[in-house]
Protein backbone atom coordinates (compact mmCIF):
# COMPACT_ATOMS: atom_id res chain seq x y z
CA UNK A 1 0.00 0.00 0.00
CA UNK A 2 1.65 3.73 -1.24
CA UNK A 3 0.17 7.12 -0.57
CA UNK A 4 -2.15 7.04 -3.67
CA UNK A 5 -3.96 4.09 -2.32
CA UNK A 6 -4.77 5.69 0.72
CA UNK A 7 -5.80 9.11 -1.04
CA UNK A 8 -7.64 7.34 -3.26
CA UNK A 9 -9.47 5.58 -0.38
CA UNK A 10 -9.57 8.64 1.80
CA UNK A 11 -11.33 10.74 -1.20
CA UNK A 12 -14.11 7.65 -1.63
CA UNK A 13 -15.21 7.72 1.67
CA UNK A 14 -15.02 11.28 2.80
CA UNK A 15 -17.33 11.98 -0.66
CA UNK A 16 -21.01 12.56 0.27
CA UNK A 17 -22.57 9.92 0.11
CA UNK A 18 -25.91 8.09 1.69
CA UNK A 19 -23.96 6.74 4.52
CA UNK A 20 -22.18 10.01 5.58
CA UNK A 21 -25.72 11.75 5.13
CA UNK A 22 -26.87 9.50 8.35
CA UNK A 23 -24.02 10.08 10.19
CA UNK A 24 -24.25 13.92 9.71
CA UNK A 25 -28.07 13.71 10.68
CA UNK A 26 -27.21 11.15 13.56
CA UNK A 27 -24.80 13.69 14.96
CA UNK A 28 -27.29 16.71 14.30
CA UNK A 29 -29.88 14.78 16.34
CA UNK A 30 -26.73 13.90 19.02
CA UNK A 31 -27.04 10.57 18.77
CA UNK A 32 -23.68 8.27 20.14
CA UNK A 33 -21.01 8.88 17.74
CA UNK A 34 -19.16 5.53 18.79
CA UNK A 35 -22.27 3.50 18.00
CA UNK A 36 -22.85 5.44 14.30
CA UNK A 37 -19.08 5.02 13.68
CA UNK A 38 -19.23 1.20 14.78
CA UNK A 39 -22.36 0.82 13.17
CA UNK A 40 -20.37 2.26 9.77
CA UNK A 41 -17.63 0.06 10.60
CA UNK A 42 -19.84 -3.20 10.24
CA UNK A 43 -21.55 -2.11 7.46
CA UNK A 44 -18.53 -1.75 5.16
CA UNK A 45 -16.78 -4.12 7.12
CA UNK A 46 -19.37 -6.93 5.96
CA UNK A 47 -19.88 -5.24 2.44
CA UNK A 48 -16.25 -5.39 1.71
CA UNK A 49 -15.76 -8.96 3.04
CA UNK A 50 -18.56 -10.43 0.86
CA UNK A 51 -17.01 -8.38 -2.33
CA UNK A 52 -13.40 -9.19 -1.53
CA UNK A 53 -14.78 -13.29 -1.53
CA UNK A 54 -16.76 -12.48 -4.63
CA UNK A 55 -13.85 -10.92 -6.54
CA UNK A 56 -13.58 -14.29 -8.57
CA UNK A 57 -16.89 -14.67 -9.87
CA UNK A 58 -18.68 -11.00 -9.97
CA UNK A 59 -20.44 -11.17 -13.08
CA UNK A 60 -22.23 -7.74 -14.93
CA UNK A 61 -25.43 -8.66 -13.71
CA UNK A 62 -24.88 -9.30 -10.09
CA UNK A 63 -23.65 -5.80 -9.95
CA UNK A 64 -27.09 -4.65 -11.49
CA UNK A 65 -29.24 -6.25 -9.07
CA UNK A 66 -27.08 -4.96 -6.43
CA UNK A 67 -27.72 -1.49 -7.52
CA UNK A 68 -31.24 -1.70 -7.48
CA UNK A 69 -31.48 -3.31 -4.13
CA UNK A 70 -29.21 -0.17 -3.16
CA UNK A 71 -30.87 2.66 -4.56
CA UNK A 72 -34.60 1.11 -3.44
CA UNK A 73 -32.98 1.33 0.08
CA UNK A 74 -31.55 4.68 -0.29
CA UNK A 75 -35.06 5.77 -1.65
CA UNK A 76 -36.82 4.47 1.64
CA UNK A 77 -34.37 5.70 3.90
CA UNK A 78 -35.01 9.56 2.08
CA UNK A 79 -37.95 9.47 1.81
CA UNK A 80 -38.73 8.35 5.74
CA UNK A 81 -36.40 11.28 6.41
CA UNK A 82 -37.96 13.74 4.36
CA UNK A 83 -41.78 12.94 4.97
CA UNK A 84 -41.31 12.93 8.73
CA UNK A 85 -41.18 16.38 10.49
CA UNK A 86 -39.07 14.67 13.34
CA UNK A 87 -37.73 10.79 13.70
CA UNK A 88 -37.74 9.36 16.51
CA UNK A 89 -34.06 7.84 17.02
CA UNK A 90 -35.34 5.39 19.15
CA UNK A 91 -37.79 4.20 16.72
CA UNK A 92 -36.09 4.21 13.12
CA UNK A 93 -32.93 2.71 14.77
CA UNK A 94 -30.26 4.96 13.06
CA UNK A 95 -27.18 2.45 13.74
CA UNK A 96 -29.20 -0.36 12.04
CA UNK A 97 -29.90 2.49 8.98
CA UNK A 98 -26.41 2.99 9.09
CA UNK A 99 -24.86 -0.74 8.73
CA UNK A 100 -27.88 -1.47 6.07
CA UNK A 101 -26.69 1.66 3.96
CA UNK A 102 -22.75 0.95 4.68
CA UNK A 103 -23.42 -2.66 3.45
CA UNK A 104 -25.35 -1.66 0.47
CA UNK A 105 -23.22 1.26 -0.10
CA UNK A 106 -21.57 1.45 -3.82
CA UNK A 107 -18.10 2.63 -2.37
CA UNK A 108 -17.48 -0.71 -0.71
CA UNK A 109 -17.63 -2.12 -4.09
CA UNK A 110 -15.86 0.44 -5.56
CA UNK A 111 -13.31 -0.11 -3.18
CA UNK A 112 -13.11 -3.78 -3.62
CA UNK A 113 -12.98 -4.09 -7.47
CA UNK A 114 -11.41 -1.04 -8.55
CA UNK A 115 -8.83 0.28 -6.04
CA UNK A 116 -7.44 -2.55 -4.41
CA UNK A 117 -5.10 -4.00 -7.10
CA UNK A 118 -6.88 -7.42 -8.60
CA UNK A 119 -3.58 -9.46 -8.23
CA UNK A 120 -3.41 -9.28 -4.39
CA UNK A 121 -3.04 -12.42 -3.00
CA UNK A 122 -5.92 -13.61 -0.99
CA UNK A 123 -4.16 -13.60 2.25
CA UNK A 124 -2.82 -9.72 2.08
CA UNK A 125 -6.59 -9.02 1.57
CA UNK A 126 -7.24 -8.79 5.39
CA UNK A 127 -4.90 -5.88 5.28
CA UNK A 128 -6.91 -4.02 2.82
CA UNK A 129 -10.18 -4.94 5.12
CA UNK A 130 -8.44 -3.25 7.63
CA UNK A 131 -7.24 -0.55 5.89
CA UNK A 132 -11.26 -0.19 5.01
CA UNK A 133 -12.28 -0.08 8.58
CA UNK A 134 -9.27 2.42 9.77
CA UNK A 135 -10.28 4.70 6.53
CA UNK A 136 -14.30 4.55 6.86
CA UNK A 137 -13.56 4.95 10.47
CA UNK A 138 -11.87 8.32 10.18
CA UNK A 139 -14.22 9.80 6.82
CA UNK A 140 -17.19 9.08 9.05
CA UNK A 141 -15.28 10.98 11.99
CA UNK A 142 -15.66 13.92 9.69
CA UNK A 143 -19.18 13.64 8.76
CA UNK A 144 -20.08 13.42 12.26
CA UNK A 145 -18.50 16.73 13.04
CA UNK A 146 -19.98 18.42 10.25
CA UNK A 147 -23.17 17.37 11.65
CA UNK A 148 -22.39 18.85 15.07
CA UNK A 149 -21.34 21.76 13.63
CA UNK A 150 -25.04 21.73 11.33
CA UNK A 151 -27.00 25.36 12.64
CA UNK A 152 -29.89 24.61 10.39
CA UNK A 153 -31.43 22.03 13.17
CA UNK A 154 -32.52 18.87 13.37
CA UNK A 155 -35.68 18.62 11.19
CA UNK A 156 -33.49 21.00 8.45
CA UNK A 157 -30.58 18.29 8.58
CA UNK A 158 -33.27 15.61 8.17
CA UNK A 159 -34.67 17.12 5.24
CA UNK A 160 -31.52 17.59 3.83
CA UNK A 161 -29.86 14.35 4.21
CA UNK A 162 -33.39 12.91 2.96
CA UNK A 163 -33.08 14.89 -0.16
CA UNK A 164 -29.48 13.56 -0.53
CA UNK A 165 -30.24 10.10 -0.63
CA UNK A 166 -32.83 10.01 -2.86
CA UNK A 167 -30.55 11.78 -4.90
CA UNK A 168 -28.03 9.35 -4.44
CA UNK A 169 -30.25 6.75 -5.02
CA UNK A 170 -31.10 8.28 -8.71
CA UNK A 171 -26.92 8.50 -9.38
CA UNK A 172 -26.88 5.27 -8.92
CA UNK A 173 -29.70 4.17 -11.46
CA UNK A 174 -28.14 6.43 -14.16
CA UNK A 175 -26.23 3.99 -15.72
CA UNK A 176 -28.89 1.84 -15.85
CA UNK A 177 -31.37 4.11 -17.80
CA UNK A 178 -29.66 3.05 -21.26
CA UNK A 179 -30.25 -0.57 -20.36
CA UNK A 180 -33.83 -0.02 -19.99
CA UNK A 181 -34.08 2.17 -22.87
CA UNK A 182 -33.14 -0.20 -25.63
C-alpha cells in the first residue's frame, strides 16, 4: 500500500454519500457517535468482506441487481427522512440504517474491485479490510463533526440528508437508464 492508495481511499469515503448523510443527521440529532461510527464500521466491514470473496466470480449482472437493491434502500431511507417532520431515534434505529446503507453502499464495491489491485493475493486481503475499517472509520469521523457543527437544526438536517439520498439513489440508477431504454 503507497500514498495514492490511501488518497484514493480517503477521497471515496469522505465523498457525500448516503452513509455520511446518516451520520451527519445522527450527529445533528446527538445521537452516540461511537455507535454510528461502529455501526459504519460493520456495514462496510461486511460489504467489503462479501465483495473481496466475490472478486472471482462478480459477473455484470450481479452488480445490477445490487444497484437496485441499493438505490430502493436509499429511496426508503429519504424518503422516511424527508416525509417525517421529526424521527424518533429510538424508533427508526439509526445504527441499524447505518450498517444497512454501509453494506449496500456502492463505495465498498468500488473499493473492492477497482482500487485494491486485482492481483493481491488472498491472504494480504485482510490488510486491505483493515485498511477499510481504519479509513471509513476516520471519513465518518468527519461527517459526524460536520453534523455537530449543522446550525440549520434537526428537522433541516433531516430534510436535507433525505433529499441527498434520494438523490443518491437516482446517481446510482443512471447507468442503468440506457439498459432499460433499448
Amino acid at each position: 500500500m503507497d500514498t495514492q492508495f490511501f488518497l484514493e481511499a480517503f477521497l471515496l469515503f469522505v465523498a457525500p454519500g448516503p452513509t455520511n448523510a446518516l451520520l451527519m443527521a445522527g450527529s445533528v440529532k446527538r445521537e452516540n457517535a461511537v455507535r454510528l461510527l461502529a455501526a459504519q464500521a460493520c456495514g462496510y466491514g461486511i460489504a467489503s468482506a462479501c465483495w473481496f470473496s466475490l472478486r472471482p466470480f462478480v459477473s455484470p449482472d450481479a452488480v445490477q441487481i445490487l444497484r437496485l437493491v441499493a438505490a430502493g434502500w436509499l429511496v426508503i431511507l429519504g424518503l422516511r427522512l424527508t416525509a417525517s417532520a421529526r424521527i424518533n431515534a429510538a424508533k427508526s434505529g439509526n445504527a441499524i440504517s447505518v450498517v444497512a446503507t454501509s453494506a449496500l453502499n456502492p463505495k465498498a464495491f468500488l473499493y473492492c474491485l477497482a482500487i485494491v489491485p486485482m492481483n493481491i493475493e488472498p491472504r494480504a486481503l485482510g490488510i486491505f479490510w483493515i485498511a477499510l475499517v481504519v479509513i471509513t472509520a476516520a471519513t465518518g469521523s468527519v461527517w459526524l463533526l460536520l453534523g455537530r457543527r449543522f446550525c440549520g437544526g434537526k428537522t433541516l438536517a433531516e430534510k436535507v440528508a433525505g433529499a441527498a439520498l434520494i438523490a443518491f439513489a437516482l446517481l446510482l440508477l443512471r447507468p442503468m437508464i440506457p439498459l432499460v431504454a433499448t
